[in-house]
PDB file of N, CA and C in Angstrom:
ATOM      1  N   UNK A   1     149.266 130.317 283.617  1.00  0.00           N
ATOM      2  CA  UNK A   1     148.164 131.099 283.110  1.00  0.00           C
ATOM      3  C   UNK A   1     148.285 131.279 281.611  1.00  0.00           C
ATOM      4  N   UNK A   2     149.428 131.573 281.118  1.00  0.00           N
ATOM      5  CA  UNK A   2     149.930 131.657 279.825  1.00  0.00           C
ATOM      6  C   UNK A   2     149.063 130.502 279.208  1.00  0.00           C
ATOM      7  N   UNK A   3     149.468 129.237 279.466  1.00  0.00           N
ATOM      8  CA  UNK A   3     149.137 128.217 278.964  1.00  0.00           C
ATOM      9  C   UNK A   3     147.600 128.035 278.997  1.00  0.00           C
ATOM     10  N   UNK A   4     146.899 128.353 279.554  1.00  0.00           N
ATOM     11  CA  UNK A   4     145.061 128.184 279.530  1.00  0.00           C
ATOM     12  C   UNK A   4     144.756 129.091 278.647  1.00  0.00           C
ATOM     13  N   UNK A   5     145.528 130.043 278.371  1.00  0.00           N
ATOM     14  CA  UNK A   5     144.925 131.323 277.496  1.00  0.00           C
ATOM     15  C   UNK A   5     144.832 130.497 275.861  1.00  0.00           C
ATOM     16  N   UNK A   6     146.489 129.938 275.798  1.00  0.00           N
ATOM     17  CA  UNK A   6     146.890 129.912 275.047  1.00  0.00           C
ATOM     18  C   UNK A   6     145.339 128.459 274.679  1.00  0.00           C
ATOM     19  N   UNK A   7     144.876 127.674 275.488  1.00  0.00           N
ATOM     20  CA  UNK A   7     144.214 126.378 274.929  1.00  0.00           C
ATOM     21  C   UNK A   7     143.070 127.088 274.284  1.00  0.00           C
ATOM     22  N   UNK A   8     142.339 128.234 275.214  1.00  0.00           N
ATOM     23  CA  UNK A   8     141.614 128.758 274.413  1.00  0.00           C
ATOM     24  C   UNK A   8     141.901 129.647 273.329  1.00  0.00           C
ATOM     25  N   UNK A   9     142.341 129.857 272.523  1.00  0.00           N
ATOM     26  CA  UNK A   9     142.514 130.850 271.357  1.00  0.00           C
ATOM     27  C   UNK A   9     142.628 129.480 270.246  1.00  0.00           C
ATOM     28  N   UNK A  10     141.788 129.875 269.589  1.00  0.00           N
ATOM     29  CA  UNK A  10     141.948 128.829 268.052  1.00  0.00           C
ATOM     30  C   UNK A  10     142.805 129.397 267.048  1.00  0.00           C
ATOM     31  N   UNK A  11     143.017 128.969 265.706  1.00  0.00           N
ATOM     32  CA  UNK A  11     143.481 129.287 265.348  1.00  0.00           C
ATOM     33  C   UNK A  11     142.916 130.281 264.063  1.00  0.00           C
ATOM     34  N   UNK A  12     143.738 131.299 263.335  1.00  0.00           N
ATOM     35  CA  UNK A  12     142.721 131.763 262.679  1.00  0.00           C
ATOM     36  C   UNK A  12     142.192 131.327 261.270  1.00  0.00           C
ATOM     37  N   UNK A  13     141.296 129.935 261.034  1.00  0.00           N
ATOM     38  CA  UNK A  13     141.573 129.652 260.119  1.00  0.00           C
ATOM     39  C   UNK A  13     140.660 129.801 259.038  1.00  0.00           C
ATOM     40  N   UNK A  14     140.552 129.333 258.045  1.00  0.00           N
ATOM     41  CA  UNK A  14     139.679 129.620 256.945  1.00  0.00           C
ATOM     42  C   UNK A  14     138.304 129.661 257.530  1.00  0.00           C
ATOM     43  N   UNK A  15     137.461 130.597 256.993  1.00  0.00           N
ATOM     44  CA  UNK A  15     135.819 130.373 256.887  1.00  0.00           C
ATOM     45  C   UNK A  15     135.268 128.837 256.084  1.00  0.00           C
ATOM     46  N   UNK A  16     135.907 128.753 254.986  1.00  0.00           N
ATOM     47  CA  UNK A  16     136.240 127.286 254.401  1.00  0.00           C
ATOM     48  C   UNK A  16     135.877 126.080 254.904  1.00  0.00           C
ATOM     49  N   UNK A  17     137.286 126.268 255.916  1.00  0.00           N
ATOM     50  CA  UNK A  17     137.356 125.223 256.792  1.00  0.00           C
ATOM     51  C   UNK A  17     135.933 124.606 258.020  1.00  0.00           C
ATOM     52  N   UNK A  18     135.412 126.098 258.273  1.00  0.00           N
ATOM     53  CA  UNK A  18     134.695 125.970 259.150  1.00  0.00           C
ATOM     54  C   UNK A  18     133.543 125.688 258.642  1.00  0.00           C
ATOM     55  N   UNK A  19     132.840 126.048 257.241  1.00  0.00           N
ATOM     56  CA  UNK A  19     131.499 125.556 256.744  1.00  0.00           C
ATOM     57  C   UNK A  19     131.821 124.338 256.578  1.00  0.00           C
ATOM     58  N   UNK A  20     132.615 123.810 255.922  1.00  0.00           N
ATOM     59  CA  UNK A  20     133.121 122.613 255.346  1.00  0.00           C
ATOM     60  C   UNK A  20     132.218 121.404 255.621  1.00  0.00           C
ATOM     61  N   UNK A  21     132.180 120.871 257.260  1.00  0.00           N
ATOM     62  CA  UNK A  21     131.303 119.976 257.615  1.00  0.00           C
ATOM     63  C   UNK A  21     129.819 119.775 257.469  1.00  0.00           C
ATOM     64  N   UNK A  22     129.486 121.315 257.418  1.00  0.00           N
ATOM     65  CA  UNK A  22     128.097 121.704 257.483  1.00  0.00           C
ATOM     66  C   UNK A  22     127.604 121.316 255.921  1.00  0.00           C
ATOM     67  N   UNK A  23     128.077 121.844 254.860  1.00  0.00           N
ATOM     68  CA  UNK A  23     127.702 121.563 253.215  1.00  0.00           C
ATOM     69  C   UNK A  23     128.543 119.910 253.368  1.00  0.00           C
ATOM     70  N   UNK A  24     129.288 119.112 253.821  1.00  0.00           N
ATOM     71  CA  UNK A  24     128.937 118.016 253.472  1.00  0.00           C
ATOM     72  C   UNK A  24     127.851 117.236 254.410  1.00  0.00           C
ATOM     73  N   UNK A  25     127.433 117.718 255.916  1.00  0.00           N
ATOM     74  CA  UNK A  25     126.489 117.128 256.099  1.00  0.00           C
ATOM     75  C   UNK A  25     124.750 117.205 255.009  1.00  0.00           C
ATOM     76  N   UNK A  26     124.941 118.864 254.586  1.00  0.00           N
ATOM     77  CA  UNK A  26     123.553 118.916 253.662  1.00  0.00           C
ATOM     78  C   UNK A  26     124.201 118.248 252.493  1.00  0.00           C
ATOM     79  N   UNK A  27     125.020 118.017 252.290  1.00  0.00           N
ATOM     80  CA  UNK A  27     124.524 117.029 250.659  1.00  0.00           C
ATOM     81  C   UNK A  27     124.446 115.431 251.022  1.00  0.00           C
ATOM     82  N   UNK A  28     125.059 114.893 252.087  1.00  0.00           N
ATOM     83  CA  UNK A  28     124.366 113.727 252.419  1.00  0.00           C
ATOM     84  C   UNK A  28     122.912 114.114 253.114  1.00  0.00           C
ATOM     85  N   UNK A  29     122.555 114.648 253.932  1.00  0.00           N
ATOM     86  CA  UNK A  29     121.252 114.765 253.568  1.00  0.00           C
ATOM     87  C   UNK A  29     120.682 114.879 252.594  1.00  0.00           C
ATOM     88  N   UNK A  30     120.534 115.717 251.577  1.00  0.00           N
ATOM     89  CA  UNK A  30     119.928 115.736 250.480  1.00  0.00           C
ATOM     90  C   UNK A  30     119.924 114.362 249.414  1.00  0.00           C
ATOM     91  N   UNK A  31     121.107 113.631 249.571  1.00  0.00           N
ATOM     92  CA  UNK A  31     121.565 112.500 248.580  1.00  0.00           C
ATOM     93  C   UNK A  31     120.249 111.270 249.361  1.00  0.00           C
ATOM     94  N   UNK A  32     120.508 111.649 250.950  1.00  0.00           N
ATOM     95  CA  UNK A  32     119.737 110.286 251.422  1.00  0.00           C
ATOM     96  C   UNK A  32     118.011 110.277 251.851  1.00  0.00           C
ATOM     97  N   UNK A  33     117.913 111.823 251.927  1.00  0.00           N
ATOM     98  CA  UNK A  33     116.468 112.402 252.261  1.00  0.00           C
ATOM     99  C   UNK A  33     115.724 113.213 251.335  1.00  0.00           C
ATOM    100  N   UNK A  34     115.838 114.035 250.853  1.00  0.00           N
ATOM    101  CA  UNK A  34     115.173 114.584 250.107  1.00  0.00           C
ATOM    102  C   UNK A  34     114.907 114.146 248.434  1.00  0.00           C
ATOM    103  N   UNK A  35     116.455 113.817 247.844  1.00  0.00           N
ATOM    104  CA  UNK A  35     116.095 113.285 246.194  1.00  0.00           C
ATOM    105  C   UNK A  35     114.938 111.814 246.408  1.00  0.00           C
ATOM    106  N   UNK A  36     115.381 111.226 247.267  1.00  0.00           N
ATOM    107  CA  UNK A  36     114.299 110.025 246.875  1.00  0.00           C
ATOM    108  C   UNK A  36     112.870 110.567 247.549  1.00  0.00           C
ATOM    109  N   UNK A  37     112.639 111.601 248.172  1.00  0.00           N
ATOM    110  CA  UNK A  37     111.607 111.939 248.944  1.00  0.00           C
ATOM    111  C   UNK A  37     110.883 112.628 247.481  1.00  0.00           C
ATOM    112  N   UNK A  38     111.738 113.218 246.490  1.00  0.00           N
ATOM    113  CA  UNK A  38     111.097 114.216 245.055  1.00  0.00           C
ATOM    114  C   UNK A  38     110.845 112.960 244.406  1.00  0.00           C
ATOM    115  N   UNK A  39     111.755 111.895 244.166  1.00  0.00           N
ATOM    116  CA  UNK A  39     111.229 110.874 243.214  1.00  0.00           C
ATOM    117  C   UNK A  39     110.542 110.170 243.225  1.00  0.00           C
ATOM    118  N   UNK A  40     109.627 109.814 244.544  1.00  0.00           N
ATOM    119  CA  UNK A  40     108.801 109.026 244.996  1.00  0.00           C
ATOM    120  C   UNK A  40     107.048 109.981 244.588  1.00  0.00           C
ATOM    121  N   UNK A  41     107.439 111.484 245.141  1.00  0.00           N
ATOM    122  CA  UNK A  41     106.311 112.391 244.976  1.00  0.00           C
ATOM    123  C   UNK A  41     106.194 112.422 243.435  1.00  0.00           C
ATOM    124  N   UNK A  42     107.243 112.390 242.610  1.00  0.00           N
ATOM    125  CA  UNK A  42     106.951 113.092 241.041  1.00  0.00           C
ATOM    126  C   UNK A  42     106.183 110.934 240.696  1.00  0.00           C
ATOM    127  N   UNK A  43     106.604 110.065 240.967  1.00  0.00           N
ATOM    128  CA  UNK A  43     106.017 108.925 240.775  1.00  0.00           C
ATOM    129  C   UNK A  43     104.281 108.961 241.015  1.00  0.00           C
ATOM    130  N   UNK A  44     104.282 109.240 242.396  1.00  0.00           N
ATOM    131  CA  UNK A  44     102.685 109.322 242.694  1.00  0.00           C
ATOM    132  C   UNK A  44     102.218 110.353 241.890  1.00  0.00           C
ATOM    133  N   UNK A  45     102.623 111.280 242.107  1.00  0.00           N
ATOM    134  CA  UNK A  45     101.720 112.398 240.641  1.00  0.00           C
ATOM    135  C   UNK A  45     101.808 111.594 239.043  1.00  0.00           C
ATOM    136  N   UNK A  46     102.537 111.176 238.757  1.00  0.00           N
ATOM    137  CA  UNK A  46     102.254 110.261 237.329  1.00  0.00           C
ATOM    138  C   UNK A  46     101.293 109.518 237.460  1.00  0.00           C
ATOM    139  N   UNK A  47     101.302 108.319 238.576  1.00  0.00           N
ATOM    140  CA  UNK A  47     100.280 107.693 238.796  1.00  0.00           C
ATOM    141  C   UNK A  47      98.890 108.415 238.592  1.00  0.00           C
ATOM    142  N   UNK A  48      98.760 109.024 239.333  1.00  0.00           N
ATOM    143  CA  UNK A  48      97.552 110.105 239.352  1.00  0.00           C
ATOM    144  C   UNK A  48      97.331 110.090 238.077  1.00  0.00           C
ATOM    145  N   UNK A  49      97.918 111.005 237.248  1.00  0.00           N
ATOM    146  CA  UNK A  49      97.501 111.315 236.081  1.00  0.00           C
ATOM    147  C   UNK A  49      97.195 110.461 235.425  1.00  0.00           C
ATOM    148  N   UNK A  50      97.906 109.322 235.313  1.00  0.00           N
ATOM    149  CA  UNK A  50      98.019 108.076 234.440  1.00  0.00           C
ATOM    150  C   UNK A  50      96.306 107.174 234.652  1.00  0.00           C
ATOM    151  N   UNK A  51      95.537 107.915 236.130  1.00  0.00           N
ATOM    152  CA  UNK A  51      94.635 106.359 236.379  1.00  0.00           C
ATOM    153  C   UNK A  51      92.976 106.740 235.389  1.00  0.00           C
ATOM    154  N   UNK A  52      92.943 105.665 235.558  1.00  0.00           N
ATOM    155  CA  UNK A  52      91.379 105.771 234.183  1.00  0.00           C
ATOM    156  C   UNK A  52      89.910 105.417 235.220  1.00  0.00           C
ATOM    157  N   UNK A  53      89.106 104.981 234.167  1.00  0.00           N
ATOM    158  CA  UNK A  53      88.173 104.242 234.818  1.00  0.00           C
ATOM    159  C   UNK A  53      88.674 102.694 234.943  1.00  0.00           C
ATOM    160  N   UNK A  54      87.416 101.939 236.168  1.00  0.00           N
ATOM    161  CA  UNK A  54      88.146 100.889 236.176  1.00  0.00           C
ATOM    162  C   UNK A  54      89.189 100.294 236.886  1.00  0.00           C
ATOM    163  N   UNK A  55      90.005 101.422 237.318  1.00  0.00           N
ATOM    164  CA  UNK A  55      91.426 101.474 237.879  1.00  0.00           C
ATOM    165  C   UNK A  55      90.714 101.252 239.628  1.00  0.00           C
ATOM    166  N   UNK A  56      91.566 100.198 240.099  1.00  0.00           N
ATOM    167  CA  UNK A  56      91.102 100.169 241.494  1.00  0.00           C
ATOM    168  C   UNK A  56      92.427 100.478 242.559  1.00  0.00           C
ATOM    169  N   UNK A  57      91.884 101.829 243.007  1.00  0.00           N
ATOM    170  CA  UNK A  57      92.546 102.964 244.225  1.00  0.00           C
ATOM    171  C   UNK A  57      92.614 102.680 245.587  1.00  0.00           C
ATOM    172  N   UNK A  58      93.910 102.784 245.893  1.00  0.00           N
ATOM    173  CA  UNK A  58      93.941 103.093 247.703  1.00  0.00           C
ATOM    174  C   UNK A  58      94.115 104.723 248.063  1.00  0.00           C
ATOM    175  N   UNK A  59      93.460 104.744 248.792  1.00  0.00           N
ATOM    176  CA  UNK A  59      93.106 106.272 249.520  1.00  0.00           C
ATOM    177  C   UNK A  59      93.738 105.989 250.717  1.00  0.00           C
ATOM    178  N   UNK A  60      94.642 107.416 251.618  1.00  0.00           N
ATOM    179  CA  UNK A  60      94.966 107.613 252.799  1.00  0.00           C
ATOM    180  C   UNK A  60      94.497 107.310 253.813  1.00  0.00           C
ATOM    181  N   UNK A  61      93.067 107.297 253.396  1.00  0.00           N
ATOM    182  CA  UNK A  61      91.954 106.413 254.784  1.00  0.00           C
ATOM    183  C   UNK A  61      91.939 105.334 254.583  1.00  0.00           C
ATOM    184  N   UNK A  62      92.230 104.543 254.174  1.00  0.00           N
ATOM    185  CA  UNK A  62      92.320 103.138 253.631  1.00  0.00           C
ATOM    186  C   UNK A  62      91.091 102.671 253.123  1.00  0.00           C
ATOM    187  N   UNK A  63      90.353 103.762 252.223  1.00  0.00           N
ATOM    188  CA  UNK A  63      89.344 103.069 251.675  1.00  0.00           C
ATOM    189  C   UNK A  63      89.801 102.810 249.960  1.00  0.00           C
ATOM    190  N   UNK A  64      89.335 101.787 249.566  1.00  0.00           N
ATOM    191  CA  UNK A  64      89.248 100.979 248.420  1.00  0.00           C
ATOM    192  C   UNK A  64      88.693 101.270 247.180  1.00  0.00           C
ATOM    193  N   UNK A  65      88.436 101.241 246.748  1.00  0.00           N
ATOM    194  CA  UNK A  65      87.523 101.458 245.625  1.00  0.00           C
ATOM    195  C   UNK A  65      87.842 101.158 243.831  1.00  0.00           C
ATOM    196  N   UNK A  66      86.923 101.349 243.324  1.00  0.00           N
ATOM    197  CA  UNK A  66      86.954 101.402 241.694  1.00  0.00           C
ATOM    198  C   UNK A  66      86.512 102.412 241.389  1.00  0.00           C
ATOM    199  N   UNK A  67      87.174 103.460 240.385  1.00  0.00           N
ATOM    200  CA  UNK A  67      87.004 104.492 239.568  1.00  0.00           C
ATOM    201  C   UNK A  67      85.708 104.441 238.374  1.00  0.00           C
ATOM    202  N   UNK A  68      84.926 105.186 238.825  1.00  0.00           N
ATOM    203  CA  UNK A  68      83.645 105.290 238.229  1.00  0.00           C
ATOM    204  C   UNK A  68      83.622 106.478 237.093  1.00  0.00           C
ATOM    205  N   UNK A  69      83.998 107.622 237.731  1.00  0.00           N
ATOM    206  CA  UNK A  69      84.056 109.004 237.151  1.00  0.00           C
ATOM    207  C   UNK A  69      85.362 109.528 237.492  1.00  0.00           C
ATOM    208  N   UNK A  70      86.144 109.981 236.678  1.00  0.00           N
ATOM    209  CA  UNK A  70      87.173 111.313 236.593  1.00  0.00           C
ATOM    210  C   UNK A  70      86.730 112.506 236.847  1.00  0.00           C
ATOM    211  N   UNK A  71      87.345 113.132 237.508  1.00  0.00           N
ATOM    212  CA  UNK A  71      87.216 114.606 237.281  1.00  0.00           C
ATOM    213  C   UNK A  71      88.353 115.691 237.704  1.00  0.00           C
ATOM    214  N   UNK A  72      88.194 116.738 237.538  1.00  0.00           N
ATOM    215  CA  UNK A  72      89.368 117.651 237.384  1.00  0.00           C
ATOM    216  C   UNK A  72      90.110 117.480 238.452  1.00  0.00           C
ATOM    217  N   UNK A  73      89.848 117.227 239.941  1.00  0.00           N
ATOM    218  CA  UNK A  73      90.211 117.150 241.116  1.00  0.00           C
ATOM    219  C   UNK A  73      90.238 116.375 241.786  1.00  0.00           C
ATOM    220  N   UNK A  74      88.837 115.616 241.533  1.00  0.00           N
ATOM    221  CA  UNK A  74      88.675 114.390 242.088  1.00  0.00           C
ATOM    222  C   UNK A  74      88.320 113.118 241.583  1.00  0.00           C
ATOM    223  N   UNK A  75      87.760 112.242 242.352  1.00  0.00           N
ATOM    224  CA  UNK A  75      87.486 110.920 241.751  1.00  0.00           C
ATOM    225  C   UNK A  75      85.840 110.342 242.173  1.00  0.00           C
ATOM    226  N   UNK A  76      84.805 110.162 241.866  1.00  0.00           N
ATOM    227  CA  UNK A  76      84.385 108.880 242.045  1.00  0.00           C
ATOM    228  C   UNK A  76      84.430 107.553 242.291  1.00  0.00           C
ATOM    229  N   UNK A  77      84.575 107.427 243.327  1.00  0.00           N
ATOM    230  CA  UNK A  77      84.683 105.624 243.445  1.00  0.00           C
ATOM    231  C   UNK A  77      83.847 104.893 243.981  1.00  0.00           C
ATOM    232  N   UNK A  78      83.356 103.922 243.557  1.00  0.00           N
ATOM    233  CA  UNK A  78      82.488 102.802 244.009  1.00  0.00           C
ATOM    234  C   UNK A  78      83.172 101.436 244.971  1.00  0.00           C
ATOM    235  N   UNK A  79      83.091 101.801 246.249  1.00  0.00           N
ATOM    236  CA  UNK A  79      84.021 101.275 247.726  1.00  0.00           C
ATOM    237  C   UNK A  79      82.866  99.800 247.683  1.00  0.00           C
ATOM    238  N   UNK A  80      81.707 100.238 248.102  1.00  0.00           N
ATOM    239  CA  UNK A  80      81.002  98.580 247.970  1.00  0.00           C
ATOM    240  C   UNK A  80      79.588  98.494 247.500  1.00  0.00           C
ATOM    241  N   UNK A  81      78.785  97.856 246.799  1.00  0.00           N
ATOM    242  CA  UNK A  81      77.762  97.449 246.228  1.00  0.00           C
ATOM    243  C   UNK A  81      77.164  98.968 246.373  1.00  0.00           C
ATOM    244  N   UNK A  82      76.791  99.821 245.601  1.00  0.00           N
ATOM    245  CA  UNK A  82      75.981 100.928 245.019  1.00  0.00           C
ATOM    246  C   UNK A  82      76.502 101.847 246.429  1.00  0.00           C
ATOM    247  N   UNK A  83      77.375 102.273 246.957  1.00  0.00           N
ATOM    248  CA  UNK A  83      78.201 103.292 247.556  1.00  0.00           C
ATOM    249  C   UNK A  83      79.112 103.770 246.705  1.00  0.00           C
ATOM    250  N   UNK A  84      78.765 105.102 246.150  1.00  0.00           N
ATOM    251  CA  UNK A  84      79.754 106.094 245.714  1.00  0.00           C
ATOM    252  C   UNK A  84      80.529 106.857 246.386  1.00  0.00           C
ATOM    253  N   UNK A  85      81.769 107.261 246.549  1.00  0.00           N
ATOM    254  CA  UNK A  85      82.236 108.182 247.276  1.00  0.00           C
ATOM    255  C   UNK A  85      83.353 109.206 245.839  1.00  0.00           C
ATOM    256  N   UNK A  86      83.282 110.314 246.371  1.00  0.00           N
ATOM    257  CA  UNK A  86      84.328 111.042 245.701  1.00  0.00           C
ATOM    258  C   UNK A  86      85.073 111.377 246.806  1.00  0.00           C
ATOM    259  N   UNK A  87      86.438 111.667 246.317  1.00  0.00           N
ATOM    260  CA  UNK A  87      87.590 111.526 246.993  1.00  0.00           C
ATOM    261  C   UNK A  87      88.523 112.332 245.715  1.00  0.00           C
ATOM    262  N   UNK A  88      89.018 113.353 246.292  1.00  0.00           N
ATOM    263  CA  UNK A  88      90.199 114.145 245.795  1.00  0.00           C
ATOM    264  C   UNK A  88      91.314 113.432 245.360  1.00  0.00           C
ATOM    265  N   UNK A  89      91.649 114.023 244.432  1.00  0.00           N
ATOM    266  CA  UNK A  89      93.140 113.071 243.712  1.00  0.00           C
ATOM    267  C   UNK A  89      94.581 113.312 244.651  1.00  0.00           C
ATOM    268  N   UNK A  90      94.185 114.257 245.437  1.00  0.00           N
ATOM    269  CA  UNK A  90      95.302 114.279 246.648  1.00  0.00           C
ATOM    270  C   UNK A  90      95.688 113.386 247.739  1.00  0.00           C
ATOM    271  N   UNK A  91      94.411 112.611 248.077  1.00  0.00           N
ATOM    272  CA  UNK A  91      93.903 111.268 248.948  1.00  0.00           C
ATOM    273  C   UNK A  91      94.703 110.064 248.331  1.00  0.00           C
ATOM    274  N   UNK A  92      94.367 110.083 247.272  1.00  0.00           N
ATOM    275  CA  UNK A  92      94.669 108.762 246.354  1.00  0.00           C
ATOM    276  C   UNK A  92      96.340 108.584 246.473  1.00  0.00           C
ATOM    277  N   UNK A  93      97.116 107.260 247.425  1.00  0.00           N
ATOM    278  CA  UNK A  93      98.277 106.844 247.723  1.00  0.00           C
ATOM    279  C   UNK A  93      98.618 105.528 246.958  1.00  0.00           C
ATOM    280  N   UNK A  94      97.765 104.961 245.889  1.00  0.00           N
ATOM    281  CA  UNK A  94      98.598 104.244 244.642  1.00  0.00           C
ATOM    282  C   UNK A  94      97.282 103.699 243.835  1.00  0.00           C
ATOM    283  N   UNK A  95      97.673 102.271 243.578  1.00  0.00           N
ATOM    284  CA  UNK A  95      96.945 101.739 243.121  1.00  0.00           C
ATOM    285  C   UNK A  95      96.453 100.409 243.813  1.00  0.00           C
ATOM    286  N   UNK A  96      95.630  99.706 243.872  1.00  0.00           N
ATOM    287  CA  UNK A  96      95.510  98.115 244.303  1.00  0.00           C
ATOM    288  C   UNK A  96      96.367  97.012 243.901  1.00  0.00           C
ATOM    289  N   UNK A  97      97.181  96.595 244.620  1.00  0.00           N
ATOM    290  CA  UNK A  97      97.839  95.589 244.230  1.00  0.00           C
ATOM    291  C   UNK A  97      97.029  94.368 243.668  1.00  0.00           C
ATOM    292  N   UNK A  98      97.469  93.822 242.603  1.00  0.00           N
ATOM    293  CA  UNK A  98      96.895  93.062 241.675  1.00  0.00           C
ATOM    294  C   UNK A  98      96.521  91.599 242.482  1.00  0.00           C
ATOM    295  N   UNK A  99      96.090  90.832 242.463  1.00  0.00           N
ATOM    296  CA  UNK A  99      95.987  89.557 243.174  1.00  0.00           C
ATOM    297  C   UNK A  99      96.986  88.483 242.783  1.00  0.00           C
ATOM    298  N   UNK A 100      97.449  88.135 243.637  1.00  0.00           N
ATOM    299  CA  UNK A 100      98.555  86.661 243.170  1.00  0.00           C
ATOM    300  C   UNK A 100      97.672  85.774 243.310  1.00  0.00           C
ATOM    301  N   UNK A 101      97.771  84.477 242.011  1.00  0.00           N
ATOM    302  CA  UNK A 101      97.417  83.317 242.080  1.00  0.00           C
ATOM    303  C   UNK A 101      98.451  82.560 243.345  1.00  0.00           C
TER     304      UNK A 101
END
């Protein structure tokens, strides 16, 4: 009986010891999930800011378009022959990839 008591009783050891695993599992998380998850978001917000007229947009719905009008929030775009749509600068997920010869 001695001996079962004894398997359960740990020992008394550091608080240290015992976070220990936990702060190195969050900084590999953070190293492998979250920093590239901020550097990817602070990229698309540059983009954003950066696009003009002219500039041809992919939107979350997968619609297409060319930038007609700017505006504080949103965009104008012309998707196909005299269809305007505005679409929020929050929608907007890059730019159109350029065409390869």
């Amino acid at each position: 009986m001695n001996k079962t008591l004894l398997l359960f009783q740990g020992e008394g050891g550091s608080i240290i010891w015992t976070l220990l695993p936990f702060v190195f599992i969050f900084g590999i998380f953070y190293f492998l999930v979250i920093l590239p998850q901020k550097r990817q978001q602070q990229e698309l917000k540059n983009l954003i800011t950066e696009l003009k007229i002219n500039d041809e947009i992919v939107t979350n719905g997968g619609i297409i378009g060319k930038i007609k009008e700017v505006r504080e929030t949103s965009f104008i775009i012309l998707s196909a022959e005299k269809t305007f749509i505005e679409v929020g600068k929050t929608a907007v997920i890059g730019k159109k990839a350029e065409k390869e010869i």
